[in-house]
N, C-alpha and C. Protein backbone atom coordinates (compact mmCIF):
# COMPACT_ATOMS: atom_id res chain seq x y z
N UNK A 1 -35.08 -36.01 -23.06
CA UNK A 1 -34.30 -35.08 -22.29
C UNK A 1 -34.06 -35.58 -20.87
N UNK A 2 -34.42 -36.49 -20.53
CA UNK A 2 -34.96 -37.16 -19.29
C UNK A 2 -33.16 -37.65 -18.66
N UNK A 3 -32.40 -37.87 -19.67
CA UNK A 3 -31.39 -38.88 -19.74
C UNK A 3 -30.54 -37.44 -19.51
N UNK A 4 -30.39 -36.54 -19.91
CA UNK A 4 -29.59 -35.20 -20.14
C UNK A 4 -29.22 -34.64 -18.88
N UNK A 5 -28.20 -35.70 -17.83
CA UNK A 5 -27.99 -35.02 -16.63
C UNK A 5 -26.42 -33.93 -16.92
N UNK A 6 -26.29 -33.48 -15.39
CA UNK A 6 -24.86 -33.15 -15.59
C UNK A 6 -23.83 -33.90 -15.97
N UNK A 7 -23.80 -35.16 -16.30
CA UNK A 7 -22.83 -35.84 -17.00
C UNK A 7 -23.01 -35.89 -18.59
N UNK A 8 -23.88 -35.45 -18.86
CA UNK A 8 -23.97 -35.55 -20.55
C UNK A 8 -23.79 -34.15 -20.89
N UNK A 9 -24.48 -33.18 -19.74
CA UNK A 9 -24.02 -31.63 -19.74
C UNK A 9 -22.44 -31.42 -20.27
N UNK A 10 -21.47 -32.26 -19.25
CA UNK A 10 -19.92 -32.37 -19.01
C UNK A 10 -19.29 -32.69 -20.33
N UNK A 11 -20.30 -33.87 -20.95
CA UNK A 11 -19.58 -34.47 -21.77
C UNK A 11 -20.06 -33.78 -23.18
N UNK A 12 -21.28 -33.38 -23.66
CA UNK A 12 -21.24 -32.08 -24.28
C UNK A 12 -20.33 -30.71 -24.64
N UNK A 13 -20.22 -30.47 -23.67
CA UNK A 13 -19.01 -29.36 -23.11
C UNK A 13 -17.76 -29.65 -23.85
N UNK A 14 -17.12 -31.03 -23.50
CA UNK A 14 -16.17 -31.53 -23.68
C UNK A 14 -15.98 -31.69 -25.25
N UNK A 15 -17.47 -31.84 -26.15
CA UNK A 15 -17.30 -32.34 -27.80
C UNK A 15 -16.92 -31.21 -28.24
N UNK A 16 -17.88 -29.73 -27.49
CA UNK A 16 -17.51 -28.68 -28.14
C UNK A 16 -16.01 -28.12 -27.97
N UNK A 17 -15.89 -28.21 -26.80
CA UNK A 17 -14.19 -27.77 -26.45
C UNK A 17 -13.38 -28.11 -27.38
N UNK A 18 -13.18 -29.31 -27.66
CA UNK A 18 -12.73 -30.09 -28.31
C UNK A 18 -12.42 -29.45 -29.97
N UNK A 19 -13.92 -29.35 -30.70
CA UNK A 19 -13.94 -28.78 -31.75
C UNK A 19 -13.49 -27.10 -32.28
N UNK A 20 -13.93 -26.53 -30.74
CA UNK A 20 -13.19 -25.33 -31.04
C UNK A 20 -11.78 -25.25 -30.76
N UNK A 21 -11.08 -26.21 -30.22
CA UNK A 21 -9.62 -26.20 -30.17
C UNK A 21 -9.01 -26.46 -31.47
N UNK A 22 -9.63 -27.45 -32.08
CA UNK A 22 -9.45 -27.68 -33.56
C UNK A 22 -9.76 -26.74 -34.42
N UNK A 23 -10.34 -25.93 -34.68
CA UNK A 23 -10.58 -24.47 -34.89
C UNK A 23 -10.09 -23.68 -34.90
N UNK A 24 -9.06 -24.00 -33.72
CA UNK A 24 -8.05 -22.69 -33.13
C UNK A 24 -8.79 -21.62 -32.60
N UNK A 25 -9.75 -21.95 -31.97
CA UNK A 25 -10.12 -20.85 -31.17
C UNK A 25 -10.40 -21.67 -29.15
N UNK A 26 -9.59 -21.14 -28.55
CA UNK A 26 -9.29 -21.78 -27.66
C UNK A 26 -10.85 -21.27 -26.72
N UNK A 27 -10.39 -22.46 -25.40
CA UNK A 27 -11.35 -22.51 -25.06
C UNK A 27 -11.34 -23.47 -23.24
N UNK A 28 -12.02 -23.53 -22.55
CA UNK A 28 -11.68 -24.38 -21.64
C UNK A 28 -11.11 -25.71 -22.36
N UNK A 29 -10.05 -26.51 -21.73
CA UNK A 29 -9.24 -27.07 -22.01
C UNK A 29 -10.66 -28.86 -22.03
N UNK A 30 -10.55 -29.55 -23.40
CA UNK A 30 -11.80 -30.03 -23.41
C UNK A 30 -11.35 -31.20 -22.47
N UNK A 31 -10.53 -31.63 -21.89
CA UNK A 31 -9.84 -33.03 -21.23
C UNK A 31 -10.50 -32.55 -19.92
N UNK A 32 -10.43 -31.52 -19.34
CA UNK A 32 -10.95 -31.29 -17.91
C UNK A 32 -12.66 -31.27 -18.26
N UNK A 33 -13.19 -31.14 -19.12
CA UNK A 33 -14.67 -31.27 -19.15
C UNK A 33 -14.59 -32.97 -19.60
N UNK A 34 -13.95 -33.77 -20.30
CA UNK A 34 -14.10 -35.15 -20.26
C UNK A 34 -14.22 -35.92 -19.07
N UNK A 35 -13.11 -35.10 -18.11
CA UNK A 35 -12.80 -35.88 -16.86
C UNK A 35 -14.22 -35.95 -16.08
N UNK A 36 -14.75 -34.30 -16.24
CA UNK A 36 -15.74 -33.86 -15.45
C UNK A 36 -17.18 -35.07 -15.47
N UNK A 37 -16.99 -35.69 -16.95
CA UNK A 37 -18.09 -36.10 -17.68
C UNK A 37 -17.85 -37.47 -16.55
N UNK A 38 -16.59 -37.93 -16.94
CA UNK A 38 -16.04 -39.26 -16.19
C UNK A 38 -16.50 -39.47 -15.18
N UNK A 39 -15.95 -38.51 -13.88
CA UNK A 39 -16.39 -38.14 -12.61
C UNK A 39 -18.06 -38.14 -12.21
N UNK A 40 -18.90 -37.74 -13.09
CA UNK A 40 -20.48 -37.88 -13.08
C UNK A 40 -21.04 -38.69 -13.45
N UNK A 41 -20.61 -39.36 -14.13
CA UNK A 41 -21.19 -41.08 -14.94
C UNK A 41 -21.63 -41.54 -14.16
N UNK A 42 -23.22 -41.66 -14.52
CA UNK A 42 -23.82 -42.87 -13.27
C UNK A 42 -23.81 -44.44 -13.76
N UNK A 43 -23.55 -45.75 -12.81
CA UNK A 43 -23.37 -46.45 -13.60
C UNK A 43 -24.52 -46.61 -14.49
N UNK A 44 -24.13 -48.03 -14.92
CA UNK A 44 -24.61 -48.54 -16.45
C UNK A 44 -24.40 -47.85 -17.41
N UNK A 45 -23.78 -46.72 -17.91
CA UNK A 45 -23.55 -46.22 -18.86
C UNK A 45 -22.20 -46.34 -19.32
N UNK A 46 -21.48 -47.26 -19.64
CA UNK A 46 -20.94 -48.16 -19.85
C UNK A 46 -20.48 -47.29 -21.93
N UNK A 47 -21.30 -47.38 -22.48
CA UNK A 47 -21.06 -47.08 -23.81
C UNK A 47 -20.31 -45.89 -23.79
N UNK A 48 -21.26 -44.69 -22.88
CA UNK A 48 -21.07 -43.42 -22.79
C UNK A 48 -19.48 -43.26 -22.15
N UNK A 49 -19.12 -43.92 -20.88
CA UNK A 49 -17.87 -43.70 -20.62
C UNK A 49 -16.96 -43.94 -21.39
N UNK A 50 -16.97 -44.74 -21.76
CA UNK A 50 -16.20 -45.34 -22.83
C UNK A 50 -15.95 -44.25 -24.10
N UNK A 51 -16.73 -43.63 -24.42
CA UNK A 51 -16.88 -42.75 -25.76
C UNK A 51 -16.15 -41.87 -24.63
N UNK A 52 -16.08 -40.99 -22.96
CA UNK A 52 -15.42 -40.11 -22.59
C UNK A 52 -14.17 -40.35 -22.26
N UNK A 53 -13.82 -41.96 -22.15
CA UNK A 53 -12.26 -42.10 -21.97
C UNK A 53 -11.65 -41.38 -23.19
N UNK A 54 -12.14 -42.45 -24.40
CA UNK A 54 -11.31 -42.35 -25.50
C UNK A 54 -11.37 -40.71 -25.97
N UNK A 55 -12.45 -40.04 -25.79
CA UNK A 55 -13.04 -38.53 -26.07
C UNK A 55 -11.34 -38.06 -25.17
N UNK A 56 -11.28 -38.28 -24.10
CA UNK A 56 -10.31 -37.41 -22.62
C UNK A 56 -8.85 -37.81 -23.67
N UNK A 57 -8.57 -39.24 -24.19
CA UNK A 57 -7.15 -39.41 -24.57
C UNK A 57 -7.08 -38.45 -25.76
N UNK A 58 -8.15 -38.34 -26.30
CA UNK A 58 -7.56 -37.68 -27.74
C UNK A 58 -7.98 -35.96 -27.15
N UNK A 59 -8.23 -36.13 -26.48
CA UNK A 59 -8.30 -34.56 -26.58
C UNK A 59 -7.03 -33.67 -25.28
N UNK A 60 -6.45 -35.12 -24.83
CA UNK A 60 -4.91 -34.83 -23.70
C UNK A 60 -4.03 -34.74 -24.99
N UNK A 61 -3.76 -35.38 -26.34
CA UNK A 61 -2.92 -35.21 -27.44
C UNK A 61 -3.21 -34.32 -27.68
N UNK A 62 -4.67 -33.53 -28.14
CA UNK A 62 -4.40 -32.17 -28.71
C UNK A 62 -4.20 -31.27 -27.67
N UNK A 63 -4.00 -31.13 -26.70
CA UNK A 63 -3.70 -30.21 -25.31
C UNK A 63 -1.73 -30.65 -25.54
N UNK A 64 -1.49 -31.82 -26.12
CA UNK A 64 0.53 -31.95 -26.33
C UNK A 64 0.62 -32.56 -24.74
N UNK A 65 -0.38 -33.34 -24.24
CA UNK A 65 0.14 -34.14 -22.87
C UNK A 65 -0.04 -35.31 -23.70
N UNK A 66 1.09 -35.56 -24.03
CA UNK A 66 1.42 -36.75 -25.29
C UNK A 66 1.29 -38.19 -23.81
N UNK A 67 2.53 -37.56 -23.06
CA UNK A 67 2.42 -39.57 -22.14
C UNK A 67 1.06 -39.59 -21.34
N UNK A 68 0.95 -38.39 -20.84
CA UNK A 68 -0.62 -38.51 -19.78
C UNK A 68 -1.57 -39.07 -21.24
N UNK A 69 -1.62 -38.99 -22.17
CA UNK A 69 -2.67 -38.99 -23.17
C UNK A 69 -2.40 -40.36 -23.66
N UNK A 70 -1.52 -41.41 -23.99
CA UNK A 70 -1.29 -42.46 -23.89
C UNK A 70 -1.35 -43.13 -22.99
N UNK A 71 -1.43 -42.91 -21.90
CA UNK A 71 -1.78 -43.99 -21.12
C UNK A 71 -3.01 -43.79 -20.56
N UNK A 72 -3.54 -42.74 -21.04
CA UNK A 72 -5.40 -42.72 -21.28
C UNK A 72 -5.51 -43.65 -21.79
N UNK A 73 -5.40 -43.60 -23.24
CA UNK A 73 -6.00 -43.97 -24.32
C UNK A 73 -5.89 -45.61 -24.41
N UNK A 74 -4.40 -46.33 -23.96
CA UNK A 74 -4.53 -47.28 -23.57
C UNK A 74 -5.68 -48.12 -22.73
N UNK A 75 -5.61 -47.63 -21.57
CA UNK A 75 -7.17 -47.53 -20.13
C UNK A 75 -8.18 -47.52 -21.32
N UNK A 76 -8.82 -46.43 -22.15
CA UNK A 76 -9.77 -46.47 -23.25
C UNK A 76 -9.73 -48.09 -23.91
N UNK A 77 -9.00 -47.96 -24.61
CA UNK A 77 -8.61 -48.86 -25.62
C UNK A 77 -8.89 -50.46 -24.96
N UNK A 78 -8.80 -50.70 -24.07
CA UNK A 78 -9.37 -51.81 -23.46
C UNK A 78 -10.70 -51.79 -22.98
N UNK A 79 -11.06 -50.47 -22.76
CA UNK A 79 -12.23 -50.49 -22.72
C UNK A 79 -13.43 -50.88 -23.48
N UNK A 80 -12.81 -50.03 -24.71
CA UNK A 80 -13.74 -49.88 -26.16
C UNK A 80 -13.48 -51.21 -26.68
N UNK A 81 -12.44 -52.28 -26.29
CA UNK A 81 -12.36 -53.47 -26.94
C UNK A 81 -13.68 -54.34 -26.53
N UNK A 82 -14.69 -53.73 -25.28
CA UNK A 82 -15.40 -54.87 -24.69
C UNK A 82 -16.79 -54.61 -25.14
N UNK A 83 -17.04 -53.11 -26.10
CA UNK A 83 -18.19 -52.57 -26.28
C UNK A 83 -18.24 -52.24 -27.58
N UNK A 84 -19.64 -53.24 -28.49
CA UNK A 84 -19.72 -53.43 -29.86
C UNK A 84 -20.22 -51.98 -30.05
N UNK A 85 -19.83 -51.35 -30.79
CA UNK A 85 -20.04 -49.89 -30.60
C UNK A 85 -20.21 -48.90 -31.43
N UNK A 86 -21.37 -48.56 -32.86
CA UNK A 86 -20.34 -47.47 -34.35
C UNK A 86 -19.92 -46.13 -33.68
N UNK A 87 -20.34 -45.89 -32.66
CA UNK A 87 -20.10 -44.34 -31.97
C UNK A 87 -18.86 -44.93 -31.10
N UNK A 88 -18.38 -45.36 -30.64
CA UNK A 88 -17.31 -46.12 -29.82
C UNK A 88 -16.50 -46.31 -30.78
N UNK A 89 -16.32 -46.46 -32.31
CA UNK A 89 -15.50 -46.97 -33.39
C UNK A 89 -15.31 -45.04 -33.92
N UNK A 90 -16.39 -44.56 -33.75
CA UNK A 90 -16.13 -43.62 -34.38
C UNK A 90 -15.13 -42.73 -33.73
N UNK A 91 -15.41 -42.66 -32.44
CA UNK A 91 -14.42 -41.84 -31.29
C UNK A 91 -13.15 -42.22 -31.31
N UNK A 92 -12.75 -43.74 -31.90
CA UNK A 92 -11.59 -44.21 -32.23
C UNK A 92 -10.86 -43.65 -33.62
N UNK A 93 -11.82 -43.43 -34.55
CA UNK A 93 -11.16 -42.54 -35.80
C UNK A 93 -11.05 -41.16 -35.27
N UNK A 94 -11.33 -40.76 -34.21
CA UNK A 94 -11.21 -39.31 -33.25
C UNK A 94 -9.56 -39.79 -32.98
N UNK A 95 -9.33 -40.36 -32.07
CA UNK A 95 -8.22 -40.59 -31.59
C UNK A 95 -7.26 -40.53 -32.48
N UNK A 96 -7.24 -41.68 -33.41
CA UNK A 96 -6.27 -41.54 -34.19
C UNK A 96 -5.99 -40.70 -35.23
N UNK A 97 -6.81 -39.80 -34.95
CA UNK A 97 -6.72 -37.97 -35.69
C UNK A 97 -5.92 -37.96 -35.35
N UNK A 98 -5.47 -37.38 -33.69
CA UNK A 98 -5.36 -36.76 -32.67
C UNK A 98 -3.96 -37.04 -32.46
N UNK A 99 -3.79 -38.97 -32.50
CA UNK A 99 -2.18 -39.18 -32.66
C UNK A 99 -1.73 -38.59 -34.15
N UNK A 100 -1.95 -37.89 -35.01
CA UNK A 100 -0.98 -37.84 -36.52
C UNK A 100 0.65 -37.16 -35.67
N UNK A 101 0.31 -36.27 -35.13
CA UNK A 101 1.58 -35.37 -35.03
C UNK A 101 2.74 -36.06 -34.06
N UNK A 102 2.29 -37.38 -33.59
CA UNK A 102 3.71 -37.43 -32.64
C UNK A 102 4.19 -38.98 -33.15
N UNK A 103 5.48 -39.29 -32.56
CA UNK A 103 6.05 -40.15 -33.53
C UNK A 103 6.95 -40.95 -32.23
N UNK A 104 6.16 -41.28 -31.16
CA UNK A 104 6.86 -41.88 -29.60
C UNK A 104 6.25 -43.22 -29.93
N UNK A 105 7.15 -44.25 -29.11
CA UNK A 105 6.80 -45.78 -28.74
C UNK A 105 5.45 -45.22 -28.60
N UNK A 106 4.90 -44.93 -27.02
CA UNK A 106 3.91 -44.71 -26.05
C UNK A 106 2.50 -44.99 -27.44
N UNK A 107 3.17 -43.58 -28.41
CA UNK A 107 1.93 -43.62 -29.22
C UNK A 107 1.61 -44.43 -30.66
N UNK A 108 2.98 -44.62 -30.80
CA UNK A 108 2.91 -45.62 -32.28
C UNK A 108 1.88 -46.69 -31.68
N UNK A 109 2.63 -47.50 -30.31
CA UNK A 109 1.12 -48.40 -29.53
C UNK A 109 0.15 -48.11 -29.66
N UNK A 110 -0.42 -46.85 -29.64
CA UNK A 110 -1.64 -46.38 -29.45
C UNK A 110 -2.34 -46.86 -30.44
N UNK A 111 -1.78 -46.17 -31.34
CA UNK A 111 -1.90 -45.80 -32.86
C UNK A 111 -2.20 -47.34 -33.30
N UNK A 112 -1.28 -48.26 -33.35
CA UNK A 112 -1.89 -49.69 -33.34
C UNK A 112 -2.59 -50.23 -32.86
N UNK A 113 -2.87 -49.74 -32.02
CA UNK A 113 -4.72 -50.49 -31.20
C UNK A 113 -5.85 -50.13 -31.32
N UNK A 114 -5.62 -49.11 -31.61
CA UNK A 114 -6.84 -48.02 -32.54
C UNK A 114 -7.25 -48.86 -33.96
N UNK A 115 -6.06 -49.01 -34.37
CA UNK A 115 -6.52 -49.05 -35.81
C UNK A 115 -6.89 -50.37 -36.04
N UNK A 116 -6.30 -50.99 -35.16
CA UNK A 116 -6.93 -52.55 -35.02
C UNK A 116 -8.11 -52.98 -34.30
N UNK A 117 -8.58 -52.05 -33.33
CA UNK A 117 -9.86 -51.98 -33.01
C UNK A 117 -10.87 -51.33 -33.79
N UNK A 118 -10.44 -50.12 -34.28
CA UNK A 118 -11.24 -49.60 -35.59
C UNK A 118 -11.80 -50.80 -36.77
N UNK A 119 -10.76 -50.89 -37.13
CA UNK A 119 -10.93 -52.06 -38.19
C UNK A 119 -11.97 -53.38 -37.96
N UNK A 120 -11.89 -53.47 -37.02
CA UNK A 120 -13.17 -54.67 -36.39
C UNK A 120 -14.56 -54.00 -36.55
N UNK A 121 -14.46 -52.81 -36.40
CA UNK A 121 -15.53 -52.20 -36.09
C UNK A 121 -15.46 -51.01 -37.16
N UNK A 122 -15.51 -51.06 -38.21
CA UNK A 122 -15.06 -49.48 -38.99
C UNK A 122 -16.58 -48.88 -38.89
N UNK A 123 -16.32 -47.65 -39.38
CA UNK A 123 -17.40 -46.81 -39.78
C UNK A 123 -17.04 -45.21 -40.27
N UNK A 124 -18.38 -44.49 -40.88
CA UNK A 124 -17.77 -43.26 -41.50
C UNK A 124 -19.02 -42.35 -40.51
N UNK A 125 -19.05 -42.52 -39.61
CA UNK A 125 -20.15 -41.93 -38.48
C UNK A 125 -19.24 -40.67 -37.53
N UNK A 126 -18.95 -39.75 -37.96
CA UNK A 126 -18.47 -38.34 -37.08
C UNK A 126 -18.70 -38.29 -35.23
N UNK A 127 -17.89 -38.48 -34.74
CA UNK A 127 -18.36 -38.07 -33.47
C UNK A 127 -17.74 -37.22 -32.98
């Protein structure tokens, strides 16, 4: 519990938001608790941000901030390219949930870097 500051508080916040939006039962908007998570990151946690970029892009798509949420996820996506990761791979099969519904350049890109970073790294691990 030692590790359990207000940035894991934030980023907690943010998984659930997240899931109850998917739910359809609304809720603080989970991208402003990602950011929050972002904003508190002490360094070296390096894995963890990384899981809140890509966490913030896919959860700006399900909020319908389709370009702010692509050019997250991009910023992510280079990120997660530098960190061997199954929870970092898994947040990437998050994402590309998240893109199904839109059909823009911005995100077809997305959508291809995901799946090509996924693929290096697959897994069936839920995050």
């Amino acid at each position: 519990m030692a590790y359990f500051d207000d940035a894991e508080h934030a980023g907690a916040r943010a998984v659930s938001a997240r899931d109850l939006g998917v739910l359809g039962r609304p809720h603080r908007p989970a991208s402003v608790s990602f950011q929050d998570a972002l904003e508190l990151r002490a360094p070296g946690f390096e894995r963890v941000r990384v899981m809140d970029r890509v966490g913030l892009a896919a959860a700006l798509f399900g909020e319908d901030e389709v370009e702010q949420a692509a050019a997250a996820a991009q910023q992510a996506l280079d990120d997660a390219a530098r960190i061997d990761s199954t929870l970092v791979a898994s947040r990437l099969n998050s994402l590309l949930d998240a893109t199904r519904r839109y059909r823009t350049t911005s995100v077809e890109e997305v959508r291809g870097r995901a799946k090509d970073l996924a693929a290096v790294r697959p897994t069936t691990v839920a995050a």
